[in-house]
C-alpha atoms as a PDB file:
ATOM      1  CA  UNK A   1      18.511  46.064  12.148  1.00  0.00           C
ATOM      2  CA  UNK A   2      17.286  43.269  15.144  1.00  0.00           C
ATOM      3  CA  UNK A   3      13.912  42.145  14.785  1.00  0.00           C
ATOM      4  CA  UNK A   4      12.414  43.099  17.482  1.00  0.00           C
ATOM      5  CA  UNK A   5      13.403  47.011  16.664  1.00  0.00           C
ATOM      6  CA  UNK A   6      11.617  46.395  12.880  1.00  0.00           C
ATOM      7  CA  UNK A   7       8.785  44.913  14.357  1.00  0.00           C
ATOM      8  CA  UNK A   8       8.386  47.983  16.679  1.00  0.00           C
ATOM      9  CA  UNK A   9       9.100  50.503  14.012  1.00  0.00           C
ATOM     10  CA  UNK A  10       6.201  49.228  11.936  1.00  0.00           C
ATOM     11  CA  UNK A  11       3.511  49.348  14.765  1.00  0.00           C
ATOM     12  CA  UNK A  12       4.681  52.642  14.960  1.00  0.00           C
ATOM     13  CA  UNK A  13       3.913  53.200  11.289  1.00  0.00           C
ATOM     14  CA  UNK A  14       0.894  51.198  11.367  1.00  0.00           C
ATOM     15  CA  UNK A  15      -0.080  53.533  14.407  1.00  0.00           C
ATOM     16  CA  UNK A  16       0.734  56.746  12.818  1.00  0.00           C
ATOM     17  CA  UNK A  17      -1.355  55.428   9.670  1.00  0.00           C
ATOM     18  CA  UNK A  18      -4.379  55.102  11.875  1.00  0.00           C
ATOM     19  CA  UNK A  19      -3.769  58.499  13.210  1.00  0.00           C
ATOM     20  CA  UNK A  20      -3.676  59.685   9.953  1.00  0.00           C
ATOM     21  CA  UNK A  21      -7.555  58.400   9.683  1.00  0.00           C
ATOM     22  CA  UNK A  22      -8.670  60.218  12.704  1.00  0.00           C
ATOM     23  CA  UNK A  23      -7.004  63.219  11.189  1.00  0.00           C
ATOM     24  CA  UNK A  24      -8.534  63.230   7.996  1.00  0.00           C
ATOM     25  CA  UNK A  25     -12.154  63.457   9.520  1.00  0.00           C
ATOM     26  CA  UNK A  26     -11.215  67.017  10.912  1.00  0.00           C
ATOM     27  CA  UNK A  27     -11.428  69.017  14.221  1.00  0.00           C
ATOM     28  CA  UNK A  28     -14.260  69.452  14.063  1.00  0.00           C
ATOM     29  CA  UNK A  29     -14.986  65.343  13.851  1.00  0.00           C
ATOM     30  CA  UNK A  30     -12.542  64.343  16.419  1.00  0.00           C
ATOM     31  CA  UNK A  31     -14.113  67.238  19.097  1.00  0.00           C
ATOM     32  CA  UNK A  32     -17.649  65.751  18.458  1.00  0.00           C
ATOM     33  CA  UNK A  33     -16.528  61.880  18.791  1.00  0.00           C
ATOM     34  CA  UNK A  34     -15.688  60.254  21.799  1.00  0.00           C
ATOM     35  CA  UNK A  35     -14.523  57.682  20.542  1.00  0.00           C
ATOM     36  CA  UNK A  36     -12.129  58.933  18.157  1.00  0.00           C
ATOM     37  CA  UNK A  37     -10.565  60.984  21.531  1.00  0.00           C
ATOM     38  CA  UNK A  38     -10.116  57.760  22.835  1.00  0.00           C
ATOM     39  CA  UNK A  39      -8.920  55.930  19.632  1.00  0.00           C
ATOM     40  CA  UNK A  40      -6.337  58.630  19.634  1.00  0.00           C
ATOM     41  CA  UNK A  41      -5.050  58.286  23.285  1.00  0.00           C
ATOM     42  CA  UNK A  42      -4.887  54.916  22.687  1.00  0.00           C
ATOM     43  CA  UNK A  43      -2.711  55.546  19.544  1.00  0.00           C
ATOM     44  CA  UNK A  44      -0.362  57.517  21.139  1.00  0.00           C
ATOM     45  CA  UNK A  45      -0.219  55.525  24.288  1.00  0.00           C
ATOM     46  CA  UNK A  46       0.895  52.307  22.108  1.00  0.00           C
ATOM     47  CA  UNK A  47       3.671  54.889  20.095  1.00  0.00           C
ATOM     48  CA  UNK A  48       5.203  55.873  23.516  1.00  0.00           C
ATOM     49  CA  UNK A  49       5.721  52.414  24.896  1.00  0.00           C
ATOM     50  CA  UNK A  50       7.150  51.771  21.352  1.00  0.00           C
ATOM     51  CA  UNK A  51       9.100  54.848  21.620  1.00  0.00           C
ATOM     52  CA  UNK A  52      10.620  54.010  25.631  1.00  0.00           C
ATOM     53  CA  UNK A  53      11.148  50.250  23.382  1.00  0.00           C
ATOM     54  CA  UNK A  54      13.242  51.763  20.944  1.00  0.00           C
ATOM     55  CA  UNK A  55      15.073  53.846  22.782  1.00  0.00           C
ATOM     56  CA  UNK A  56      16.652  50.796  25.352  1.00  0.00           C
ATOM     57  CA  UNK A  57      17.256  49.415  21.802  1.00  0.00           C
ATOM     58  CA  UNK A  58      19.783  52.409  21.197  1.00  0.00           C
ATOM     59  CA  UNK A  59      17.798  53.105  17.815  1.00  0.00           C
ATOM     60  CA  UNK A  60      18.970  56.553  17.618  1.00  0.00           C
ATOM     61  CA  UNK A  61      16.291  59.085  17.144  1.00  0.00           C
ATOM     62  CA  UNK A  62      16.004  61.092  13.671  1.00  0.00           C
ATOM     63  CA  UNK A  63      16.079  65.165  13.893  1.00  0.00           C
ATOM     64  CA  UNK A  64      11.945  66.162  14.641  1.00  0.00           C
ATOM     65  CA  UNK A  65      11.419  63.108  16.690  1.00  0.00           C
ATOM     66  CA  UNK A  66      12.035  62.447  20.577  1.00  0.00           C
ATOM     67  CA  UNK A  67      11.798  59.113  22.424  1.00  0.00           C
ATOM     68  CA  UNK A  68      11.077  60.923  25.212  1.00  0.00           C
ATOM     69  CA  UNK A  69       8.687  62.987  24.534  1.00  0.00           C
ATOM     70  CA  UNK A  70       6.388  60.146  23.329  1.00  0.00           C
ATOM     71  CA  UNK A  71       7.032  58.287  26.603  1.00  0.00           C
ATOM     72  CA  UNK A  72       5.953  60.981  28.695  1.00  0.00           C
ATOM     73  CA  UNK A  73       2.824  61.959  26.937  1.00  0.00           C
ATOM     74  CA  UNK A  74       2.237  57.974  27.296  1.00  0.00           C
ATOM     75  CA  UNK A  75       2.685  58.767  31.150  1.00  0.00           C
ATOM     76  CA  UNK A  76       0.140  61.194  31.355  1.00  0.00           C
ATOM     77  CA  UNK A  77      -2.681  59.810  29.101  1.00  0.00           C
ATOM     78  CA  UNK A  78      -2.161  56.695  30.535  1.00  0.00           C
ATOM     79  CA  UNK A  79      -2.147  57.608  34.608  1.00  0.00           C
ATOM     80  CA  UNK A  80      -3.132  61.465  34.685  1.00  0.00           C
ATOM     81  CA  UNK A  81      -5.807  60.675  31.872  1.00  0.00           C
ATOM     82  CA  UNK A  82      -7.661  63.425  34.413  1.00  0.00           C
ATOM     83  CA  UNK A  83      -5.544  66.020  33.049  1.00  0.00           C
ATOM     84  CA  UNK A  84      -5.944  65.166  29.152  1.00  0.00           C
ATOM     85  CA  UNK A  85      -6.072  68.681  27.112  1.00  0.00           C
ATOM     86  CA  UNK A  86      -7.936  67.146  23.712  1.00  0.00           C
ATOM     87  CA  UNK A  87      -6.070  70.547  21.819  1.00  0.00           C
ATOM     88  CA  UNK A  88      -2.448  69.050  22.553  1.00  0.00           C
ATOM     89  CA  UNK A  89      -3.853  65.228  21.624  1.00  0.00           C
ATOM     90  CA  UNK A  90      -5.138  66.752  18.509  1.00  0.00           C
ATOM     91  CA  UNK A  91      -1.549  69.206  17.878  1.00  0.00           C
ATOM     92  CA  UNK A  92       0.166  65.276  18.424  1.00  0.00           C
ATOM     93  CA  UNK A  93      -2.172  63.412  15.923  1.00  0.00           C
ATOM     94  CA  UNK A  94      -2.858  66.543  13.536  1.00  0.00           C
ATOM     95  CA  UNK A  95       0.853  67.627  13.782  1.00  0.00           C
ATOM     96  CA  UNK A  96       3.721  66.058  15.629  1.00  0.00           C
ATOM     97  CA  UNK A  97       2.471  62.470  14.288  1.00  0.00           C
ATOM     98  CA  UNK A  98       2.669  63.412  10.266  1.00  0.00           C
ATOM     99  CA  UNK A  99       6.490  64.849  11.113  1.00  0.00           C
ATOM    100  CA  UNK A 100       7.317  61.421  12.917  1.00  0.00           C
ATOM    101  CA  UNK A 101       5.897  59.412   9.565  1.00  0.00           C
ATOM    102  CA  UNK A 102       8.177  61.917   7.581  1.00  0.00           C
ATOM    103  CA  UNK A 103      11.329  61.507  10.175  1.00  0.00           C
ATOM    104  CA  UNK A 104      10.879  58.069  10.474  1.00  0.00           C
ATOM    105  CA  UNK A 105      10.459  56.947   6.599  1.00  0.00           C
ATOM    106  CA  UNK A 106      14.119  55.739   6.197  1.00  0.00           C
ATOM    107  CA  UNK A 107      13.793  53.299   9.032  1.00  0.00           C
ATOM    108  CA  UNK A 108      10.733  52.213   8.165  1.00  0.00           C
ATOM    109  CA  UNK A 109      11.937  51.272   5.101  1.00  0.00           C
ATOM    110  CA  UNK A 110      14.796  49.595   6.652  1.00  0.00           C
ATOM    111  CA  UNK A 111      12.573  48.095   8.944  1.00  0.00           C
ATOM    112  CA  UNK A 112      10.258  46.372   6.314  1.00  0.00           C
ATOM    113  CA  UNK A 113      13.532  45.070   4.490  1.00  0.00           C
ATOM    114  CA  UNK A 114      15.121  43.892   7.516  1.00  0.00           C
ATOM    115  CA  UNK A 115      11.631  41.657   7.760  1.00  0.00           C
ATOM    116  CA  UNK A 116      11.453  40.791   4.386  1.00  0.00           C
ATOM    117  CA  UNK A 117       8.219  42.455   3.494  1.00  0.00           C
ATOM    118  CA  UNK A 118       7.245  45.651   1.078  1.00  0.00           C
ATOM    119  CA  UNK A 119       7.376  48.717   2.882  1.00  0.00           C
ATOM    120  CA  UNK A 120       3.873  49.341   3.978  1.00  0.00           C
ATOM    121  CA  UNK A 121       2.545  46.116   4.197  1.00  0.00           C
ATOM    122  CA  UNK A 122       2.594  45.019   7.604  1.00  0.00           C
END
Protein backbone atom coordinates (compact mmCIF):
# COMPACT_ATOMS: atom_id res chain seq x y z
CA UNK A 1 0.00 0.00 0.00
CA UNK A 2 1.73 3.81 -0.89
CA UNK A 3 2.04 5.96 1.95
CA UNK A 4 0.22 8.53 1.26
CA UNK A 5 -3.08 6.10 0.84
CA UNK A 6 -2.16 4.63 4.70
CA UNK A 7 -1.75 7.90 5.95
CA UNK A 8 -5.23 8.86 4.56
CA UNK A 9 -6.90 5.69 5.63
CA UNK A 10 -5.98 6.35 9.25
CA UNK A 11 -7.33 10.01 9.42
CA UNK A 12 -10.21 8.40 8.23
CA UNK A 13 -10.17 6.02 11.18
CA UNK A 14 -9.03 8.55 13.52
CA UNK A 15 -12.11 10.62 12.13
CA UNK A 16 -14.62 7.96 12.39
CA UNK A 17 -13.24 7.35 16.09
CA UNK A 18 -14.13 10.90 16.95
CA UNK A 19 -17.47 10.43 15.43
CA UNK A 20 -17.91 7.63 17.43
CA UNK A 21 -17.59 10.20 20.60
CA UNK A 22 -20.20 12.51 19.36
CA UNK A 23 -22.32 9.45 18.94
CA UNK A 24 -22.06 8.05 22.18
CA UNK A 25 -23.47 11.29 23.90
CA UNK A 26 -26.90 10.61 22.09
CA UNK A 27 -29.53 12.52 19.97
CA UNK A 28 -30.60 13.99 22.19
CA UNK A 29 -26.84 15.58 23.10
CA UNK A 30 -25.82 16.27 19.63
CA UNK A 31 -29.50 18.26 18.90
CA UNK A 32 -28.83 20.42 22.07
CA UNK A 33 -24.95 21.20 21.21
CA UNK A 34 -23.82 23.39 18.70
CA UNK A 35 -20.84 22.58 18.78
CA UNK A 36 -20.95 18.99 18.47
CA UNK A 37 -23.20 19.84 14.97
CA UNK A 38 -20.30 21.54 13.95
CA UNK A 39 -17.62 19.05 15.25
CA UNK A 40 -19.54 16.63 13.15
CA UNK A 41 -19.65 18.61 9.81
CA UNK A 42 -16.29 19.14 10.26
CA UNK A 43 -15.71 15.33 10.64
CA UNK A 44 -17.33 14.43 7.72
CA UNK A 45 -16.05 17.27 5.66
CA UNK A 46 -12.28 16.01 6.42
CA UNK A 47 -13.63 12.04 5.51
CA UNK A 48 -14.89 13.29 2.06
CA UNK A 49 -11.77 15.07 0.95
CA UNK A 50 -10.08 11.82 2.23
CA UNK A 51 -12.57 9.86 0.42
CA UNK A 52 -12.23 12.11 -3.31
CA UNK A 53 -8.07 11.34 -2.03
CA UNK A 54 -8.49 7.81 -2.10
CA UNK A 55 -10.39 7.38 -4.79
CA UNK A 56 -7.64 9.25 -7.50
CA UNK A 57 -5.46 6.73 -5.56
CA UNK A 58 -7.55 3.81 -7.23
CA UNK A 59 -8.01 2.34 -3.55
CA UNK A 60 -10.95 0.39 -4.49
CA UNK A 61 -13.91 0.88 -2.30
CA UNK A 62 -15.17 -2.10 0.08
CA UNK A 63 -19.05 -3.27 -0.34
CA UNK A 64 -21.17 -0.52 2.23
CA UNK A 65 -18.82 2.25 1.45
CA UNK A 66 -18.84 4.92 -1.52
CA UNK A 67 -16.12 7.45 -2.37
CA UNK A 68 -18.58 9.35 -3.75
CA UNK A 69 -20.98 9.66 -1.62
CA UNK A 70 -18.61 11.08 1.06
CA UNK A 71 -17.36 13.66 -1.47
CA UNK A 72 -20.61 14.99 -2.17
CA UNK A 73 -21.94 15.31 1.28
CA UNK A 74 -18.38 17.18 1.71
CA UNK A 75 -19.81 19.47 -1.20
CA UNK A 76 -22.78 20.40 0.46
CA UNK A 77 -21.70 20.92 4.13
CA UNK A 78 -18.91 22.62 2.97
CA UNK A 79 -20.61 25.29 0.24
CA UNK A 80 -24.52 24.73 0.73
CA UNK A 81 -23.85 24.56 4.63
CA UNK A 82 -27.44 26.68 4.21
CA UNK A 83 -29.10 23.58 3.37
CA UNK A 84 -27.59 21.25 6.27
CA UNK A 85 -30.53 18.74 7.51
CA UNK A 86 -28.84 17.89 11.23
CA UNK A 87 -31.22 14.30 10.88
CA UNK A 88 -29.06 13.10 7.75
CA UNK A 89 -25.59 14.48 9.62
CA UNK A 90 -26.71 12.52 12.55
CA UNK A 91 -28.03 9.10 10.12
CA UNK A 92 -23.99 9.69 8.68
CA UNK A 93 -22.29 9.88 12.18
CA UNK A 94 -24.94 7.58 14.10
CA UNK A 95 -25.10 5.15 11.08
CA UNK A 96 -23.29 5.24 7.79
CA UNK A 97 -19.92 6.16 9.81
CA UNK A 98 -19.94 2.82 12.24
CA UNK A 99 -20.54 0.65 8.73
CA UNK A 100 -17.46 2.54 7.11
CA UNK A 101 -15.22 1.60 10.48
CA UNK A 102 -16.62 -2.02 9.93
CA UNK A 103 -15.99 -1.93 5.87
CA UNK A 104 -12.91 -0.35 6.20
CA UNK A 105 -11.15 -2.56 9.12
CA UNK A 106 -9.03 -4.70 6.69
CA UNK A 107 -7.38 -1.67 5.21
CA UNK A 108 -6.92 -0.09 8.14
CA UNK A 109 -5.11 -2.76 9.29
CA UNK A 110 -3.13 -2.85 6.21
CA UNK A 111 -2.73 0.65 6.46
CA UNK A 112 -1.12 0.69 10.03
CA UNK A 113 1.29 -2.22 8.82
CA UNK A 114 2.17 -0.62 5.71
CA UNK A 115 3.38 2.39 8.30
CA UNK A 116 4.85 0.32 10.69
CA UNK A 117 2.66 1.11 13.62
CA UNK A 118 -0.11 -1.06 15.76
CA UNK A 119 -3.35 -0.79 14.32
CA UNK A 120 -5.03 1.94 16.21
CA UNK A 121 -2.34 3.93 17.24
CA UNK A 122 -1.99 6.72 15.03
Amino acid sequence: MDTRVAKELLHVQRWISIAAVIVAKGKAAYDGDDVAQEAGDSLMIKIGEAAKTLAAHAVTAPVGVNWSDAARNREILAHRYHATDREVTWQTLSVSLPSWERALAPLFTEAAATLGIEPGQH
